[in-house]
N, C-alpha and C. Protein backbone atom coordinates (compact mmCIF):
# COMPACT_ATOMS: atom_id res chain seq x y z
N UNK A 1 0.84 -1.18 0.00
CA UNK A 1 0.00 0.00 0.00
C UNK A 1 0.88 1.24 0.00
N UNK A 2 0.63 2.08 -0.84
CA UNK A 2 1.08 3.63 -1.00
C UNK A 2 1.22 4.37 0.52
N UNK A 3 2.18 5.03 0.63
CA UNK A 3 2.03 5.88 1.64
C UNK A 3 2.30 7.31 1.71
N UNK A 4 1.40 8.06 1.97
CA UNK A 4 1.04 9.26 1.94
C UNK A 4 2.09 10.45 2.61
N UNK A 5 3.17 11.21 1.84
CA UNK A 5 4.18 11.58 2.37
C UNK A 5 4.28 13.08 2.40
N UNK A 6 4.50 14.12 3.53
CA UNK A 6 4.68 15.55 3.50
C UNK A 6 5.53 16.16 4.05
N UNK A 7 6.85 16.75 2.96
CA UNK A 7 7.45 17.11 3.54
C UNK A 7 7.50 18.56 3.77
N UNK A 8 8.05 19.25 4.58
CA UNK A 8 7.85 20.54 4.86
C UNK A 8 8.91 21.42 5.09
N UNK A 9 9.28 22.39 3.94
CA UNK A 9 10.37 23.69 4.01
C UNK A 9 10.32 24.61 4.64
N UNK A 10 10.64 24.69 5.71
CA UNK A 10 11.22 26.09 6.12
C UNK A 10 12.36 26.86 6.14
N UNK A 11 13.33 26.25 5.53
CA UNK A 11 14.57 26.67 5.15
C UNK A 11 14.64 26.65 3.70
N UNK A 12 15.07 28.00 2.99
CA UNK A 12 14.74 27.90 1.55
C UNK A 12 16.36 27.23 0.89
N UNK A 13 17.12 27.07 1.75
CA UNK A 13 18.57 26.35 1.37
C UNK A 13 18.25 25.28 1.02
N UNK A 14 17.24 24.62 1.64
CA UNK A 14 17.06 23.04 1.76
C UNK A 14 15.40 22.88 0.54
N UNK A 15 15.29 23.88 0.35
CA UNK A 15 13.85 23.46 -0.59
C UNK A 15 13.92 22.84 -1.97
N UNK A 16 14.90 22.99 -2.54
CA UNK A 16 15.38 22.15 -3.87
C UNK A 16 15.94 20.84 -3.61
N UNK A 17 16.58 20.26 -2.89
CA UNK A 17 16.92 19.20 -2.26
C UNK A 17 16.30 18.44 -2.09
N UNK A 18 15.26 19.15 -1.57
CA UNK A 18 13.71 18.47 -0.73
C UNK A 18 12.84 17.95 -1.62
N UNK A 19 12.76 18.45 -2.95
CA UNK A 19 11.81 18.65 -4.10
C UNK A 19 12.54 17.50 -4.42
N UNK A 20 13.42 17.45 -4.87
CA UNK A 20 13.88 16.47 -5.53
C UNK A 20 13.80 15.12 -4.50
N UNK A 21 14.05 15.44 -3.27
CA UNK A 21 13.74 13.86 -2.32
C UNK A 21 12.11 13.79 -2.26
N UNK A 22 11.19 14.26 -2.53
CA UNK A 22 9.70 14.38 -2.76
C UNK A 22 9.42 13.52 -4.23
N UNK A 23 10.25 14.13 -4.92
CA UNK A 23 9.91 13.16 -6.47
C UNK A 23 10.60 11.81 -6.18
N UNK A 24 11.79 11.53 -5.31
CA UNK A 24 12.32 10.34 -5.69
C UNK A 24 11.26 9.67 -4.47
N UNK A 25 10.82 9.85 -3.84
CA UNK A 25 9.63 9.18 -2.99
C UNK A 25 8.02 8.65 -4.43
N UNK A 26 8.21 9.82 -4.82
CA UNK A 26 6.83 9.47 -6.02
C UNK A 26 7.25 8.69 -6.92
N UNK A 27 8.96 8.50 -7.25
CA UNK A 27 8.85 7.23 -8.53
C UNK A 27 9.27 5.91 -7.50
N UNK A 28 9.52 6.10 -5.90
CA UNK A 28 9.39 4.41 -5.66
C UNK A 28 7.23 4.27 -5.16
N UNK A 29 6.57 4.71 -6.02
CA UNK A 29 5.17 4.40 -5.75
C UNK A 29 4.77 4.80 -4.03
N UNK A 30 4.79 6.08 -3.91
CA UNK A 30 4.50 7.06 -2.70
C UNK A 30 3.47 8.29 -3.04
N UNK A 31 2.58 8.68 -2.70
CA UNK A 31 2.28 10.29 -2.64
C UNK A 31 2.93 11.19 -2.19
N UNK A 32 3.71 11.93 -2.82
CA UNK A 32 4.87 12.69 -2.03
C UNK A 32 4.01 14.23 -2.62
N UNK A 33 3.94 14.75 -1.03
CA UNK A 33 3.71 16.83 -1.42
C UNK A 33 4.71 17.09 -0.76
N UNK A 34 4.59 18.25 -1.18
CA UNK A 34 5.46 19.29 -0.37
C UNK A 34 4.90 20.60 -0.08
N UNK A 35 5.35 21.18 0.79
CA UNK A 35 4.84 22.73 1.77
C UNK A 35 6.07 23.14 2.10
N UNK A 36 5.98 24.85 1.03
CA UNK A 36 6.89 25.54 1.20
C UNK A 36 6.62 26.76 1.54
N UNK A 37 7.21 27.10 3.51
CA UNK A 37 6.88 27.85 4.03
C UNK A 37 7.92 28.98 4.51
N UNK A 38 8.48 29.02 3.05
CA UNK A 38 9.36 30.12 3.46
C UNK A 38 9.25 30.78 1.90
N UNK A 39 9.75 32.04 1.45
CA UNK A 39 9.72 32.64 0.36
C UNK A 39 11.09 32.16 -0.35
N UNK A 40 11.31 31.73 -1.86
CA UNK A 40 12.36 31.07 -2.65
C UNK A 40 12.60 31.97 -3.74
N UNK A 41 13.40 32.10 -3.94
CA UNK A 41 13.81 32.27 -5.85
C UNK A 41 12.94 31.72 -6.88
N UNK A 42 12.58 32.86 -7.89
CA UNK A 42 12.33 31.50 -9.09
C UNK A 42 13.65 30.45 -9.63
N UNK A 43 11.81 29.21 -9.48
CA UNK A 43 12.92 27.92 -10.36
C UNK A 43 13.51 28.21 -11.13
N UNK A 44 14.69 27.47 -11.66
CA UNK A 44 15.13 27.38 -12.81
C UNK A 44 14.41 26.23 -13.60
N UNK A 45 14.34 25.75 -14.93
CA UNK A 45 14.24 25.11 -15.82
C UNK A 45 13.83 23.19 -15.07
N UNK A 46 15.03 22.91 -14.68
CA UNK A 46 15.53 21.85 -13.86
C UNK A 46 14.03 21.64 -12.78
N UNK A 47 14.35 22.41 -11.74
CA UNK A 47 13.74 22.43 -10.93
C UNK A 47 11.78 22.53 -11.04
N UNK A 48 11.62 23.39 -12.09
CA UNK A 48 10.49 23.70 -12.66
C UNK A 48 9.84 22.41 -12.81
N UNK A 49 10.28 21.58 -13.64
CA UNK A 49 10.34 20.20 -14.51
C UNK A 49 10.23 19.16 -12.97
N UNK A 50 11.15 19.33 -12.20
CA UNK A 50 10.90 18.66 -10.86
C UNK A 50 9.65 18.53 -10.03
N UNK A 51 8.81 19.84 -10.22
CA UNK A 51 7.75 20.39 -9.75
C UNK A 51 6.44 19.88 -10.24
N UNK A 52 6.76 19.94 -11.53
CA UNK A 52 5.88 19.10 -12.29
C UNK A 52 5.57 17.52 -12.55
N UNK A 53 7.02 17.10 -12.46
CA UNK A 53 6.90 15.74 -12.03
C UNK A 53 6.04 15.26 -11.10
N UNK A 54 6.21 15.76 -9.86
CA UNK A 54 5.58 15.58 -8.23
C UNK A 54 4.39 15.32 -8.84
N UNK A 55 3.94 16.51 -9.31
CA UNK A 55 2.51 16.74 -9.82
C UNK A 55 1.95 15.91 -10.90
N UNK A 56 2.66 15.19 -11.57
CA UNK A 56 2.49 13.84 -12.79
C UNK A 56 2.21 12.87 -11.88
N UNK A 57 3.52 12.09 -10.58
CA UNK A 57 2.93 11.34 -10.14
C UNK A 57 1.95 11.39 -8.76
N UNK A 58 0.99 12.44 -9.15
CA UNK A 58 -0.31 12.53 -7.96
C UNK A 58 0.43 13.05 -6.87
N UNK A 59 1.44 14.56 -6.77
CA UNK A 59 1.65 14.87 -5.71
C UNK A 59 1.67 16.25 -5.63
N UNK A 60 1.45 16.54 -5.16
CA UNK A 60 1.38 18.23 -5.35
C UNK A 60 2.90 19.32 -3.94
N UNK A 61 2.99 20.21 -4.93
CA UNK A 61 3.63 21.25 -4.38
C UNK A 61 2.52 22.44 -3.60
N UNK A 62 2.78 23.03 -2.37
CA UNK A 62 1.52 23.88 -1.60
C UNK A 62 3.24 25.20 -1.16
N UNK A 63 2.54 26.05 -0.88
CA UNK A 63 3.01 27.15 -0.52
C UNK A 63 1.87 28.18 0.11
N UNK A 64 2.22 28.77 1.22
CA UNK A 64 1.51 29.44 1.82
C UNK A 64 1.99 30.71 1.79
N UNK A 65 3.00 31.12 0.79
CA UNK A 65 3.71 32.59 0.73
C UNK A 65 2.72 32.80 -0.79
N UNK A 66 2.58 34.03 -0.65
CA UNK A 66 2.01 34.18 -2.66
C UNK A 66 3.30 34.10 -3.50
N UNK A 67 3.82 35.09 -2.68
CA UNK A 67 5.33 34.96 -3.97
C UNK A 67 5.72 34.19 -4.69
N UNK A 68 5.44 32.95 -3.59
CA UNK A 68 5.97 31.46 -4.15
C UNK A 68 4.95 30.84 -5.26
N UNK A 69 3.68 30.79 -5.29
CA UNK A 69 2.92 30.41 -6.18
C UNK A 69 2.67 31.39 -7.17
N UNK A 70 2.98 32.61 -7.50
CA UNK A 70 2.77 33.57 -8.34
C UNK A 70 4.09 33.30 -9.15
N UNK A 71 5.45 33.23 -8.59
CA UNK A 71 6.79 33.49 -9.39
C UNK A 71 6.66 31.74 -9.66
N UNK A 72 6.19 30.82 -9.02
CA UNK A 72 6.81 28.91 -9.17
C UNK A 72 5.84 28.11 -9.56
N UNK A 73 4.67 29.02 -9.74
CA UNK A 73 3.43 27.51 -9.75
C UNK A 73 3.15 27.15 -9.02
N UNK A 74 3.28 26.94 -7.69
CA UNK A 74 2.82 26.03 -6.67
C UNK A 74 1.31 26.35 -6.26
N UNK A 75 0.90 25.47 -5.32
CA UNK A 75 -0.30 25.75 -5.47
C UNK A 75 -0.87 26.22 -3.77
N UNK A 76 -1.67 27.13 -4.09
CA UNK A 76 -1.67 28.11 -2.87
C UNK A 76 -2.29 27.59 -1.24
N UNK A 77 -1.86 27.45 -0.30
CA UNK A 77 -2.59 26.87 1.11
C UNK A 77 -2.40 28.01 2.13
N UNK A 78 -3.57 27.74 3.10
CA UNK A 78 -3.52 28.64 4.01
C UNK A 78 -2.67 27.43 5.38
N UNK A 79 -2.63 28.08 6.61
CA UNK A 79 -2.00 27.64 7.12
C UNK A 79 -2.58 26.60 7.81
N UNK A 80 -3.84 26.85 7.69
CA UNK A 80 -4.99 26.09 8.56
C UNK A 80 -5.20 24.88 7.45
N UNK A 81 -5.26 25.44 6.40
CA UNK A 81 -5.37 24.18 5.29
C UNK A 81 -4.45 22.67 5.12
N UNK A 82 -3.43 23.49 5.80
CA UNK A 82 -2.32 22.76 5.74
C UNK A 82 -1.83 22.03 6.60
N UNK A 83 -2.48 22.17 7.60
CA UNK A 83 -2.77 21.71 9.11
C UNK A 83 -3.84 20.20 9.04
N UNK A 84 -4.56 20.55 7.83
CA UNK A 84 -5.72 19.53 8.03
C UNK A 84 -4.59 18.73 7.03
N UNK A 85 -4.26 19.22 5.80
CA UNK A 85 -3.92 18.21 5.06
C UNK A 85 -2.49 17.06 5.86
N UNK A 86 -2.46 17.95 6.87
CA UNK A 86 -0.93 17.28 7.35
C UNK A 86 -1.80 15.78 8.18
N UNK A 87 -2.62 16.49 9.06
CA UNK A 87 -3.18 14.76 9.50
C UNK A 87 -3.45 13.63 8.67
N UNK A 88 -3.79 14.01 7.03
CA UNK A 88 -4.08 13.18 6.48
C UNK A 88 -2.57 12.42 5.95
N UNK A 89 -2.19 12.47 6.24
CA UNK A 89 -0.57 11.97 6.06
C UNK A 89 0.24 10.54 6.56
N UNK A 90 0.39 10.20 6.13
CA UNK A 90 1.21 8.84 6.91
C UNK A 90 2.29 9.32 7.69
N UNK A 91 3.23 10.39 6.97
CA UNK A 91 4.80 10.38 7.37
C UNK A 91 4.65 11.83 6.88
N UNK A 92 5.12 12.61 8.21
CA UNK A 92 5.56 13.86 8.00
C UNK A 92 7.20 14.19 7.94
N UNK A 93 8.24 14.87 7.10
CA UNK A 93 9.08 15.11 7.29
C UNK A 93 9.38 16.89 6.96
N UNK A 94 10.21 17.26 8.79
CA UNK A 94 10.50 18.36 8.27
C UNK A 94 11.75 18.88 8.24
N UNK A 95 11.68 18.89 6.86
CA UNK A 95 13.49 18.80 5.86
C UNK A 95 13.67 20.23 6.00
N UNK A 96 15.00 20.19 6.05
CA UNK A 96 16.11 21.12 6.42
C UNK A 96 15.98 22.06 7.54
N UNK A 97 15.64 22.07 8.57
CA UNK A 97 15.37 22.88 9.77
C UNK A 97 16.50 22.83 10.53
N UNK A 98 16.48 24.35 11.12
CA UNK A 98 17.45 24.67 11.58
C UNK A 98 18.04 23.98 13.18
């Protein structure tokens, strides 16, 4: 059985890293999201393509900054939203914290 995976950025050093350990969770047959709760750079090319992947295999990228979904695509959550979606979760991880 699939297991339902969320990881969570608050360090924007560690948010590309993360993306990419989020997709390699979705090609061993996982739901991998991610929640990025800090403000980032636009993607590059690479990373963009990473984003989209997630999102090919049934996982989505959330951000609760606008910046981040206005400049990256991601898709927009409030904090409370994100709160509910986190119970629904098997395995929370929160990558790169200080």
């Amino acid at each position: 059985m699939s297991k339902k995976v969320c990881f969570i950025y608050q360090n924007e050093d560690y948010v590309l890293d993360g993306m990419r350990s989020a997709l390699g969770l979705a090609v061993e047959n996982m739901y991998a999201y991610a929640a990025v709760t800090t403000e980032i750079a636009e993607l590059d090319e690479y990373n963009k393509e990473n984003l989209e992947w997630i999102r090919d295999m049934e996982g989505e990228v959330f951000s609760n900054i606008q910046a981040n979904c206005d400049k990256n695509d991601m898709t927009p959550i409030t904090l409370e939203e994100l709160g509910k979606q986190i119970r629904e979760m098997d395995i929370v991880v929160p990558y790169g914290t200080y």
